[in-house]
N, C-alpha and C. Protein backbone atom coordinates (compact mmCIF):
# COMPACT_ATOMS: atom_id res chain seq x y z
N UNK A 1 -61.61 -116.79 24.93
CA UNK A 1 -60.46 -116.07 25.41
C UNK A 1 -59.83 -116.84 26.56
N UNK A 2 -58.84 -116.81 26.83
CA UNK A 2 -57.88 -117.41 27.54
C UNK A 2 -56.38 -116.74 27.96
N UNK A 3 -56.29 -117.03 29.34
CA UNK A 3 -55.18 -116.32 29.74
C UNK A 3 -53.78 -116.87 29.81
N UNK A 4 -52.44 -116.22 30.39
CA UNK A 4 -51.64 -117.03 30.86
C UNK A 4 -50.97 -116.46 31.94
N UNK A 5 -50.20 -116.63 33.06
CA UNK A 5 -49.54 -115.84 34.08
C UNK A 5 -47.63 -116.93 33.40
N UNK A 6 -47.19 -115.19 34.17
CA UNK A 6 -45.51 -115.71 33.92
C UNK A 6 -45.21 -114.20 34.53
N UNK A 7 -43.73 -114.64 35.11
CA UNK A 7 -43.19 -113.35 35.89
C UNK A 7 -42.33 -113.05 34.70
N UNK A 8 -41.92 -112.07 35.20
CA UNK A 8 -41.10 -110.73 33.92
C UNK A 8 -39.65 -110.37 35.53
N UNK A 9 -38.83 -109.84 35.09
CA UNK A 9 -37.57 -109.06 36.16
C UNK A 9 -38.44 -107.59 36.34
N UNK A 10 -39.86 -107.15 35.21
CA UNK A 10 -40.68 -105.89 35.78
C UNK A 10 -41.63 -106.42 36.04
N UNK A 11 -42.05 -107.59 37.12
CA UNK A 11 -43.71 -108.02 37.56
C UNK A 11 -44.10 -109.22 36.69
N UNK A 12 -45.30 -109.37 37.65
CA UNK A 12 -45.95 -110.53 37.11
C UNK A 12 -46.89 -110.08 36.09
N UNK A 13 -46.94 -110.89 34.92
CA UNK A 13 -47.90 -110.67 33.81
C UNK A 13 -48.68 -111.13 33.52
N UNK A 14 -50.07 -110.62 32.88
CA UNK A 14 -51.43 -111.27 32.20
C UNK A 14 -51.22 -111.63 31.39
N UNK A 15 -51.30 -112.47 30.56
CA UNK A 15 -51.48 -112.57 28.64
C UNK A 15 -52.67 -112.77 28.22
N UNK A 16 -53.55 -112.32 27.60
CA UNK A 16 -54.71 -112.45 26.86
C UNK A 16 -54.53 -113.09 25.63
N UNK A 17 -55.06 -114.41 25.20
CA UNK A 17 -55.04 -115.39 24.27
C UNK A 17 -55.97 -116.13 23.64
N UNK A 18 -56.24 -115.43 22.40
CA UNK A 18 -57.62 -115.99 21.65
C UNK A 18 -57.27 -117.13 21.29
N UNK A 19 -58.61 -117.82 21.17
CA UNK A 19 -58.40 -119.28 20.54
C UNK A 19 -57.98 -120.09 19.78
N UNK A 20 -57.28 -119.14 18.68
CA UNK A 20 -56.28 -119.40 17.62
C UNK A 20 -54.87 -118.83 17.82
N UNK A 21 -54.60 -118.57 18.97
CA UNK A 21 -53.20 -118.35 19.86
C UNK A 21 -52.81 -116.68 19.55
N UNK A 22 -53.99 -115.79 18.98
CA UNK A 22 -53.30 -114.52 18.58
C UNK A 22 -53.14 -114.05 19.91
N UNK A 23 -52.49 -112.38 20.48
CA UNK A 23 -52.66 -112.10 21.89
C UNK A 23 -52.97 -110.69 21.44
N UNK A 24 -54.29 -110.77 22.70
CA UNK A 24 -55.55 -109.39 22.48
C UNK A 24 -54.86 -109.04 23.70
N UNK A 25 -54.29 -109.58 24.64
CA UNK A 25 -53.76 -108.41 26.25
C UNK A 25 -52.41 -108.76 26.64
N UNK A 26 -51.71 -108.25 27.08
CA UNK A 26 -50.53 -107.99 27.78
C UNK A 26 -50.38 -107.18 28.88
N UNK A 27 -50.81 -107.43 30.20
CA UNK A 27 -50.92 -106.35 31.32
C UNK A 27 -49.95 -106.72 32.38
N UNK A 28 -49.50 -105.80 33.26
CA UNK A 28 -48.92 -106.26 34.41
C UNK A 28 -49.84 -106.05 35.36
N UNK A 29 -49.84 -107.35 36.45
CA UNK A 29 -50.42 -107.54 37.58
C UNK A 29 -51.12 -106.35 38.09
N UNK A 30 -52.41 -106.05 37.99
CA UNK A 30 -52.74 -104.46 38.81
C UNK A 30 -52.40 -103.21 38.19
N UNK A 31 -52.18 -103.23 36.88
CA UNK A 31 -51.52 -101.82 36.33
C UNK A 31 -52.87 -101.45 36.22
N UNK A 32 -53.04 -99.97 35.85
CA UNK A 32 -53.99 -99.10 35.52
C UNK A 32 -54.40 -99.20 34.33
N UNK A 33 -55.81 -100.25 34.03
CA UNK A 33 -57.26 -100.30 32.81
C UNK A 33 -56.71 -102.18 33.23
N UNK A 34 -56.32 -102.84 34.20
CA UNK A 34 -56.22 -104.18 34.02
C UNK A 34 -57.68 -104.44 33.91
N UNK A 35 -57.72 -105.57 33.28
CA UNK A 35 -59.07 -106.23 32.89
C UNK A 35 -59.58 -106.60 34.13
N UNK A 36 -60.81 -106.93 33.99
CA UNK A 36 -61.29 -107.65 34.99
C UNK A 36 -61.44 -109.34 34.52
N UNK A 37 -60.69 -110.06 35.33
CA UNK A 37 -60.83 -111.73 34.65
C UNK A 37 -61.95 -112.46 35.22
N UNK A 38 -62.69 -113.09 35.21
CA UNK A 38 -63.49 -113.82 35.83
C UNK A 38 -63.19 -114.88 36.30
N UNK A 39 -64.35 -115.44 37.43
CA UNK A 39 -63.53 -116.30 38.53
C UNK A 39 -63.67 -117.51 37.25
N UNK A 40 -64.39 -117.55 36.23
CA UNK A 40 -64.31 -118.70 35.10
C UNK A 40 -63.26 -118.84 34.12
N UNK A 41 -62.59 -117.69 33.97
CA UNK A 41 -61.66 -117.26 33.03
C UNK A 41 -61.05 -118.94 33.13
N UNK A 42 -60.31 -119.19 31.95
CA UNK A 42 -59.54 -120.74 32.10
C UNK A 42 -57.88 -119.91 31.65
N UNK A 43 -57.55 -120.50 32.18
CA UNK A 43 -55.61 -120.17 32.50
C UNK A 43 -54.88 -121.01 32.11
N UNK A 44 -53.69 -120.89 30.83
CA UNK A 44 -53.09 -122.04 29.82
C UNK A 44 -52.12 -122.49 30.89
N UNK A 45 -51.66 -121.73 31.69
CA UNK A 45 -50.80 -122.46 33.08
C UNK A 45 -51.68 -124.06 33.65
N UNK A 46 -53.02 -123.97 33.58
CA UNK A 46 -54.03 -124.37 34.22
C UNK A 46 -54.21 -125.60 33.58
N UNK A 47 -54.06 -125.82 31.97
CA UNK A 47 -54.64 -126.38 31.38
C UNK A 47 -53.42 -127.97 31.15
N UNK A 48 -54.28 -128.91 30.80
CA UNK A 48 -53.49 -130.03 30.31
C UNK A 48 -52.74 -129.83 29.44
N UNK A 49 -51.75 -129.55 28.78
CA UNK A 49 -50.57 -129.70 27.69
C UNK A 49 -51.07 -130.38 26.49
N UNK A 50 -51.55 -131.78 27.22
CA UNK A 50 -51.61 -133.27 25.97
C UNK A 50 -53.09 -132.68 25.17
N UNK A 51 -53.80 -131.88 25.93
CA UNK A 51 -55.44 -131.92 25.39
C UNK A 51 -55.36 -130.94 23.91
N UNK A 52 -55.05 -131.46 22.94
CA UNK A 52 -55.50 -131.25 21.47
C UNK A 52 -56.07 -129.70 21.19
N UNK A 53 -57.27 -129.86 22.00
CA UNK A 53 -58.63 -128.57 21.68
C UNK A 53 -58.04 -127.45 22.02
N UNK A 54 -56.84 -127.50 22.97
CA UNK A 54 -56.14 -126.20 23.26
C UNK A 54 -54.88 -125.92 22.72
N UNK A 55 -54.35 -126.61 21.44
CA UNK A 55 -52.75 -126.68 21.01
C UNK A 55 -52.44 -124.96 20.45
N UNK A 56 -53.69 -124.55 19.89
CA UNK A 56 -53.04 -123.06 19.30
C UNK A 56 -53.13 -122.19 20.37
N UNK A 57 -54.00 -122.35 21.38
CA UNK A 57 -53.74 -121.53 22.77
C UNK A 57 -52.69 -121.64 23.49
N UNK A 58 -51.95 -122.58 23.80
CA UNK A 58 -50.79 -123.22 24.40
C UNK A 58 -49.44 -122.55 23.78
N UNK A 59 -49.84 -122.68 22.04
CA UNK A 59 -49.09 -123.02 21.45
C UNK A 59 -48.73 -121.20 21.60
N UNK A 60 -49.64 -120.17 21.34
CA UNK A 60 -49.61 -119.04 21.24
C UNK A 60 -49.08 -118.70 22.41
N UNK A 61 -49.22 -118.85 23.80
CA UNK A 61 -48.75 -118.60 24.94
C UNK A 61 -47.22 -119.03 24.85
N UNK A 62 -47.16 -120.03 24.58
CA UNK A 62 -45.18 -120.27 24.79
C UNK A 62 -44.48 -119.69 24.13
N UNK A 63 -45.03 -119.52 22.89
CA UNK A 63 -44.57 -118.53 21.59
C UNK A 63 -44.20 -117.33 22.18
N UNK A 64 -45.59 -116.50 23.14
CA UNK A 64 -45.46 -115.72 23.30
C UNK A 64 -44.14 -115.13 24.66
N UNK A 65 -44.53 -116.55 25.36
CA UNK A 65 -43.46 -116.45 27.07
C UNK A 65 -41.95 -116.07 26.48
N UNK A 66 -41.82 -117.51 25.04
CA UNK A 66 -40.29 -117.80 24.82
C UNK A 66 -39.68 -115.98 24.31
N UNK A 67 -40.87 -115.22 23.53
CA UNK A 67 -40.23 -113.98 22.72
C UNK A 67 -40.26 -112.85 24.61
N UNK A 68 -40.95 -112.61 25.12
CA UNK A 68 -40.77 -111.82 26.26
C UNK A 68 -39.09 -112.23 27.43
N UNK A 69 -39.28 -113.39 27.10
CA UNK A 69 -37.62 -114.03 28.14
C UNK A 69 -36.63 -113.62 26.88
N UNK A 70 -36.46 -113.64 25.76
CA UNK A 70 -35.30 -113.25 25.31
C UNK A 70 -35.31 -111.80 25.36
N UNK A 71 -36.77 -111.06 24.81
CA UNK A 71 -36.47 -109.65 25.12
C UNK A 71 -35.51 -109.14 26.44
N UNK A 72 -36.40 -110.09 27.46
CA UNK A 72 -35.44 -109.79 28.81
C UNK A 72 -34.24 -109.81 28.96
N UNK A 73 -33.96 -110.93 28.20
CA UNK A 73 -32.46 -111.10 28.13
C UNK A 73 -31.63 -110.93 26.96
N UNK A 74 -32.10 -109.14 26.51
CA UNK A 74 -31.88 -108.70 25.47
C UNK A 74 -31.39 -109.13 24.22
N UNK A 75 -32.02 -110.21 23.87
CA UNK A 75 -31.45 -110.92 22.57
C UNK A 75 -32.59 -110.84 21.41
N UNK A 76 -33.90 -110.17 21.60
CA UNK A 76 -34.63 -109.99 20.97
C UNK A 76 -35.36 -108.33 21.00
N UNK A 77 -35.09 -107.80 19.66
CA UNK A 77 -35.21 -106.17 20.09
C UNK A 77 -36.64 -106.34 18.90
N UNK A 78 -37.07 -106.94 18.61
CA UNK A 78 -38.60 -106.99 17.36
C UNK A 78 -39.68 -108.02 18.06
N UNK A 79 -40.60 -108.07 18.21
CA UNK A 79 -40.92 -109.29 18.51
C UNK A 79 -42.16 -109.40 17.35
N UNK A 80 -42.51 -110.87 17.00
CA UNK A 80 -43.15 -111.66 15.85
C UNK A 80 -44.24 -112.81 16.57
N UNK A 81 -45.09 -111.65 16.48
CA UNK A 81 -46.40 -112.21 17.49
C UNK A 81 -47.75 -111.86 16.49
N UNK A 82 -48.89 -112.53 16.53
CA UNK A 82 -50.05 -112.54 16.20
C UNK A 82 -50.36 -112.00 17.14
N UNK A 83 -51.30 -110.49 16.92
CA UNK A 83 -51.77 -109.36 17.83
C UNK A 83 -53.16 -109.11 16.98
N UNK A 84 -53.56 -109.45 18.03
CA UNK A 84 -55.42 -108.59 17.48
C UNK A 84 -55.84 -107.90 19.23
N UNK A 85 -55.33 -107.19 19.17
CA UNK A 85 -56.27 -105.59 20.29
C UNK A 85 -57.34 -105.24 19.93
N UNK A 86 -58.30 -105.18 20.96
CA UNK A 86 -59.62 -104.73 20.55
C UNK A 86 -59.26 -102.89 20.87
N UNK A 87 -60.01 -102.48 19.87
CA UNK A 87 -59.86 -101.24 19.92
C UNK A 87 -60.88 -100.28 18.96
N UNK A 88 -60.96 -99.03 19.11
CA UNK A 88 -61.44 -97.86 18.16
C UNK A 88 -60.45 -98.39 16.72
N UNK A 89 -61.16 -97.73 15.67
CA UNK A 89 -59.48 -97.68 14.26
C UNK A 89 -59.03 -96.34 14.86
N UNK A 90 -59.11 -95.71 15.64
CA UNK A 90 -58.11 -94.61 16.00
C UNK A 90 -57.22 -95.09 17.27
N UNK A 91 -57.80 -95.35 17.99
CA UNK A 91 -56.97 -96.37 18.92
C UNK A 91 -55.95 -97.43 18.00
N UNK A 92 -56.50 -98.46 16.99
CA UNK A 92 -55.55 -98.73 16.30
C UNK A 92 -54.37 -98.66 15.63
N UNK A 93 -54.91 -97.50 15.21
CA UNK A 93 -54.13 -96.78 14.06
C UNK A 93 -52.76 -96.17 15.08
N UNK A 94 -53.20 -95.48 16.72
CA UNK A 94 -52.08 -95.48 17.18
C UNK A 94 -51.28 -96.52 17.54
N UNK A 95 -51.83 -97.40 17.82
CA UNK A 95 -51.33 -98.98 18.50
C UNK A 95 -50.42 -99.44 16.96
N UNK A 96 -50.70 -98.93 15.99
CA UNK A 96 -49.79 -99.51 14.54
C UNK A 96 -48.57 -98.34 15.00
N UNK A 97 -48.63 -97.55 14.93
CA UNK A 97 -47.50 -96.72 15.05
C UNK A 97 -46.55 -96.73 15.95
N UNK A 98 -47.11 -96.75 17.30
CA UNK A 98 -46.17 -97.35 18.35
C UNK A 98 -45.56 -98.64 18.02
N UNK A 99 -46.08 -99.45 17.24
CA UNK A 99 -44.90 -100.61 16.42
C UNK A 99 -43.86 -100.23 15.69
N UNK A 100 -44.17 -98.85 15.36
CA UNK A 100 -43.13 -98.62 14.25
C UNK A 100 -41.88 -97.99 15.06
N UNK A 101 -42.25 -97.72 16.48
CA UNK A 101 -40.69 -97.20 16.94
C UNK A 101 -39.92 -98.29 17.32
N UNK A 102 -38.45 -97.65 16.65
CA UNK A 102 -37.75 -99.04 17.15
C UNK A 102 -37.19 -98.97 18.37
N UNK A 103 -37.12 -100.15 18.79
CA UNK A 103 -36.19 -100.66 19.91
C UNK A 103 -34.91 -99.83 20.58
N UNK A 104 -35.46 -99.00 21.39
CA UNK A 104 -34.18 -98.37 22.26
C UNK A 104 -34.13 -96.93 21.61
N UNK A 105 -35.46 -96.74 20.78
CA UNK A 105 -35.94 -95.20 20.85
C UNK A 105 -37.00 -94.58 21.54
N UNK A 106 -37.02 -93.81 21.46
CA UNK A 106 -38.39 -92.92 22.04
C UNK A 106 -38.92 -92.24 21.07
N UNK A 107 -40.56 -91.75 21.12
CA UNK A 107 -40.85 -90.69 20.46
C UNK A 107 -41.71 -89.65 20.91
N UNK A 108 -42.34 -89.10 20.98
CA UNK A 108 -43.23 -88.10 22.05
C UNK A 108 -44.68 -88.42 21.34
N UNK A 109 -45.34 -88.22 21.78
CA UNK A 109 -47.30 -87.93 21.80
C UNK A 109 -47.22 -87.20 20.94
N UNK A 110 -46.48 -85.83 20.81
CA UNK A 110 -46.96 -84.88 19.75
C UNK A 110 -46.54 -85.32 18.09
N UNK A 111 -45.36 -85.81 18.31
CA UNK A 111 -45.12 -86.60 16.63
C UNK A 111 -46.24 -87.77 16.76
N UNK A 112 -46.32 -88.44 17.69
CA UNK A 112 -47.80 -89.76 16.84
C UNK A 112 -48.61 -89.05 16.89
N UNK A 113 -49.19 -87.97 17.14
CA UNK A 113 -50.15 -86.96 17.04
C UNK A 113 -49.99 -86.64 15.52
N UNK A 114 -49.13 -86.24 15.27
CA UNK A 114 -48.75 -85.56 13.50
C UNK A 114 -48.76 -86.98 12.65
N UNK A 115 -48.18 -87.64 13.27
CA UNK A 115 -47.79 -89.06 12.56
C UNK A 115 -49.59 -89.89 12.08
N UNK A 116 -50.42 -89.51 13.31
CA UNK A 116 -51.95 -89.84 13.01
C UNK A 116 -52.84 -88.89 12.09
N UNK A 117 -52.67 -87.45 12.25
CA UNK A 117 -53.08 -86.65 11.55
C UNK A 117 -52.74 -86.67 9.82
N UNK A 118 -51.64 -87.18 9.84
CA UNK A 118 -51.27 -86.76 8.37
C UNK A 118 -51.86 -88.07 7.51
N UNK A 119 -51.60 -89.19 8.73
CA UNK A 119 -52.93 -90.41 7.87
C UNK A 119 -54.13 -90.20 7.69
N UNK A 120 -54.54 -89.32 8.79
CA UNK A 120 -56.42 -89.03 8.69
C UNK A 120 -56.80 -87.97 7.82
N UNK A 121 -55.50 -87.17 6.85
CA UNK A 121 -56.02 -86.08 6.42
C UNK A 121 -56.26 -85.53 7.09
N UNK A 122 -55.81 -85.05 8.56
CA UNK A 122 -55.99 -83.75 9.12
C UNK A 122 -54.70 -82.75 9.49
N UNK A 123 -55.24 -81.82 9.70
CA UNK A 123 -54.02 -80.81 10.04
C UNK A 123 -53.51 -80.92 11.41
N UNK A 124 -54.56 -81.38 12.49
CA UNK A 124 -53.86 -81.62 13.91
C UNK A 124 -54.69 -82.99 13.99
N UNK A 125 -54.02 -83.18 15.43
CA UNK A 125 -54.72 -84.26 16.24
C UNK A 125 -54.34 -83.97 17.67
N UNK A 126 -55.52 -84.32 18.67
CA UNK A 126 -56.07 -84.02 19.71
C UNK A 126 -54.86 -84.47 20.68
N UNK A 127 -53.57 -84.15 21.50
CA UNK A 127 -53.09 -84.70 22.40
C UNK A 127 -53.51 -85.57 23.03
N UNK A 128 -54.79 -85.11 23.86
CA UNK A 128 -55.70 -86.06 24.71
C UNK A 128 -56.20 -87.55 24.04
N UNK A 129 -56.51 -87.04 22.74
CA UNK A 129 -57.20 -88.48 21.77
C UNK A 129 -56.05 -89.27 22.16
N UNK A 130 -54.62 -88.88 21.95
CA UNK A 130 -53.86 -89.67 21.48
C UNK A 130 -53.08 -90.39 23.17
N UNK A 131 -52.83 -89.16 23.90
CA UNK A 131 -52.25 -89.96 24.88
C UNK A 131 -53.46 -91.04 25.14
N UNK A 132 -55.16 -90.63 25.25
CA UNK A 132 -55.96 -91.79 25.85
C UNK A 132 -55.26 -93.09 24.97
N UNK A 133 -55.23 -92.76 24.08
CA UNK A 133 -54.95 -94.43 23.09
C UNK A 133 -53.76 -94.99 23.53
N UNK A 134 -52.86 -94.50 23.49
CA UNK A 134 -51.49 -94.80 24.09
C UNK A 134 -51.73 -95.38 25.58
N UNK A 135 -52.10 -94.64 26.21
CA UNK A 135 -52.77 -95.09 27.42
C UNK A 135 -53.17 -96.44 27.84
N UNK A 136 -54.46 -96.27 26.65
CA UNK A 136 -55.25 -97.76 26.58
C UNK A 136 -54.96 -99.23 25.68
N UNK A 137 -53.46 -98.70 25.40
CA UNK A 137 -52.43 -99.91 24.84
C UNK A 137 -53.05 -101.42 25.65
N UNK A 138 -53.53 -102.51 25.21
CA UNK A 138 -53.74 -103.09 25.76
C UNK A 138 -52.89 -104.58 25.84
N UNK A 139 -51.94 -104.44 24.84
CA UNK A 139 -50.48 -105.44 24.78
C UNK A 139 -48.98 -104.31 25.44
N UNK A 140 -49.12 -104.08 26.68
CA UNK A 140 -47.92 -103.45 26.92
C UNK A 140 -46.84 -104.63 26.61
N UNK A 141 -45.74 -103.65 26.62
CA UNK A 141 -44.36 -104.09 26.58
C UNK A 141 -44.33 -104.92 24.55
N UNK A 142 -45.21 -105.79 24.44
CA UNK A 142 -45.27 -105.86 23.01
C UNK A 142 -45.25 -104.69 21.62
N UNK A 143 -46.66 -104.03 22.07
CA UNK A 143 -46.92 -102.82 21.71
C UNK A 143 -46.19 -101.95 22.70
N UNK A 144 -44.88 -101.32 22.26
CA UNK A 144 -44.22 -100.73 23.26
C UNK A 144 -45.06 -99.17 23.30
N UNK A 145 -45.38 -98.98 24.25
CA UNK A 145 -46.36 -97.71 25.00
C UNK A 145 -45.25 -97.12 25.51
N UNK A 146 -44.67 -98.08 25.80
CA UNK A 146 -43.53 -97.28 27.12
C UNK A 146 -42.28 -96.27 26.32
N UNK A 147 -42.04 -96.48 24.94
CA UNK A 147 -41.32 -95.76 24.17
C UNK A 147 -41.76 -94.10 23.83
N UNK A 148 -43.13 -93.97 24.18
CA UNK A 148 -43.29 -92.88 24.36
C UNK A 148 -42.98 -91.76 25.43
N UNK A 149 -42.61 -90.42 25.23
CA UNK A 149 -42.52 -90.04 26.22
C UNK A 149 -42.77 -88.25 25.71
N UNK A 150 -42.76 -87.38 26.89
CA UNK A 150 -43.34 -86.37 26.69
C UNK A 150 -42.74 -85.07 25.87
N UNK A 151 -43.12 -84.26 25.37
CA UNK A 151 -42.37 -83.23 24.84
C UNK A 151 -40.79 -82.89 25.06
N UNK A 152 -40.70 -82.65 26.00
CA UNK A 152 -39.37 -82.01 26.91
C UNK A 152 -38.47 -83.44 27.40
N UNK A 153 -39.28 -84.69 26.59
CA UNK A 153 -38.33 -86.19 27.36
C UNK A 153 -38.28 -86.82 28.59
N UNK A 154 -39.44 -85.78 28.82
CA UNK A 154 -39.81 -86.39 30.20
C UNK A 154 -40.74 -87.51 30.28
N UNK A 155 -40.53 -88.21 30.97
CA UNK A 155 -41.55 -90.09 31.25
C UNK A 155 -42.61 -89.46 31.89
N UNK A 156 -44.10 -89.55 31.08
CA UNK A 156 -45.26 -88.80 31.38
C UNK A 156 -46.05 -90.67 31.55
N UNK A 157 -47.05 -90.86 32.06
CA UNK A 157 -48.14 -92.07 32.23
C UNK A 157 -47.01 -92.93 31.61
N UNK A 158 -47.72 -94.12 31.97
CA UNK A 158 -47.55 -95.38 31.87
C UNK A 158 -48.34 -96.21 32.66
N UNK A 159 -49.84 -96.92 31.59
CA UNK A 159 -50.77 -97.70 32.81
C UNK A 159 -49.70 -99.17 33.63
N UNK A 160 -48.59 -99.45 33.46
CA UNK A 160 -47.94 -99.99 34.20
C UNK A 160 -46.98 -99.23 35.35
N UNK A 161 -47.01 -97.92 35.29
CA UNK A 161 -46.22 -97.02 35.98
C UNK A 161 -44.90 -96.64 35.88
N UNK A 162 -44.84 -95.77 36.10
CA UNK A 162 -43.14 -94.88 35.89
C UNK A 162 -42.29 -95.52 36.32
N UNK A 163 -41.88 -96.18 37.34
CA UNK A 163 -41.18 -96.93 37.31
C UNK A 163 -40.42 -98.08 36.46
N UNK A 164 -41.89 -98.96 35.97
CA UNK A 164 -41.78 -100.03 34.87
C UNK A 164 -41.27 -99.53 33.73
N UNK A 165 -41.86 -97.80 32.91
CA UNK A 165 -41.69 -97.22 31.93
C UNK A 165 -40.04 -97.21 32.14
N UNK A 166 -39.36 -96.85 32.94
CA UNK A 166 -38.26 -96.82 33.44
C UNK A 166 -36.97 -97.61 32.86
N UNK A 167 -37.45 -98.64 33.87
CA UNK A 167 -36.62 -99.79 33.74
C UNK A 167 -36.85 -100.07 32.62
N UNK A 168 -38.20 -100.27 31.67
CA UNK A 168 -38.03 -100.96 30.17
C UNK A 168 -36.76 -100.31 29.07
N UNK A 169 -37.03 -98.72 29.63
CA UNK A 169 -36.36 -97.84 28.49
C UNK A 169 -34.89 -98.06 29.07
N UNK A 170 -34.84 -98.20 30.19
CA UNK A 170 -32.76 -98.17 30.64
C UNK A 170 -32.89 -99.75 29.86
N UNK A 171 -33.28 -100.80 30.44
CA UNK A 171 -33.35 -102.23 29.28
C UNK A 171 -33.13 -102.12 28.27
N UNK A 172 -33.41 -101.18 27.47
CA UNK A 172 -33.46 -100.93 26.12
C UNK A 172 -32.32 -100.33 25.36
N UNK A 173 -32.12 -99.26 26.30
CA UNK A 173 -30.96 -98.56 26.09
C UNK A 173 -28.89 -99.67 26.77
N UNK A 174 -29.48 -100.53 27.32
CA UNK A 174 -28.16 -100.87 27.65
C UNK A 174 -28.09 -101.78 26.84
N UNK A 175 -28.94 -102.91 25.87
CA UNK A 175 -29.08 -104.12 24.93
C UNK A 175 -29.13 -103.41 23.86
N UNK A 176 -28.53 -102.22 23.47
CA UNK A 176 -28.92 -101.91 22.11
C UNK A 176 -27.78 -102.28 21.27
């Protein structure tokens, strides 16, 4: 595993980057469930460019920097990334769905609640199950988390904070 740092116009960011360039994290600096990195962790900022053994790590990180700077600069509303999140398959299964909202919508907890239930064959699903998963999004801003929001439309959590949830969704809403 391997990281990368790059600033965002919402904070400075983590990237989590497996060895074949997929990305398992996306955090902002200090948000709430940030990983803990180790003082060994190796950092693609860090690393030689020319050295071979790291081209799909490198290669996955710029991939990944170049799609977050156009998002920013609203010219990219999809992004086309190799994502492997470690997770529960229920944690998953929400982390697939929050892909499916598009760009410069919202949807509430209680529809991916129905939206999970009606895949699992059940009649409900647990609010709590679901905000924890949402919660524990561990590619923010990729996996947009922040498109969720609460019954009544109100901006409920965000392990990057209300604020960030904020600004992503006015971002969203003025590039649409």
């Amino acid at each position: 595993m391997y990281y990368g740092r790059m600033k965002s116009k919402w904070g400075s960011i983590i990237c989590g980057i497996e060895e074949d360039g997929s990305i398992f994290g996306l955090w902002f600096e200090n948000q709430k469930y940030f990983p803990a990195i180790g003082e060994d962790a190796v950092f693609v900022n860090d690393i030689d460019h020319e050295d071979a053994k790291f081209a799909a790590v490198i290669a996955g990180f710029q991939c990944m920097r170049e799609q977050l700077e156009a998002y920013e600069e609203g010219r990219l509303k999809a992004f086309d990334l190799p994502l492997n999140p470690k997770g529960t398959e229920f944690r998953q299964l929400i982390w697939q769905l929050l892909l499916e909202i598009p760009y410069g919508e919202t949807t509430t907890y209680g529809e991916l609640g129905k939206k999970a239930a009606a895949i699992l064959g059940r009649d409900t699903m647990s609010a709590q199950a679901v905000g924890g998963a949402v919660g524990h999004n561990p590619i923010s801003l990729i996996i947009p988390c922040h498109r969720v929001v609460g019954s009544d439309g109100s901006l409920t959590g965000y392990a990057g904070g209300l604020e960030k949830k904020e600004a992503l969704l006015a971002h969203e809403n003025l590039h649409r």
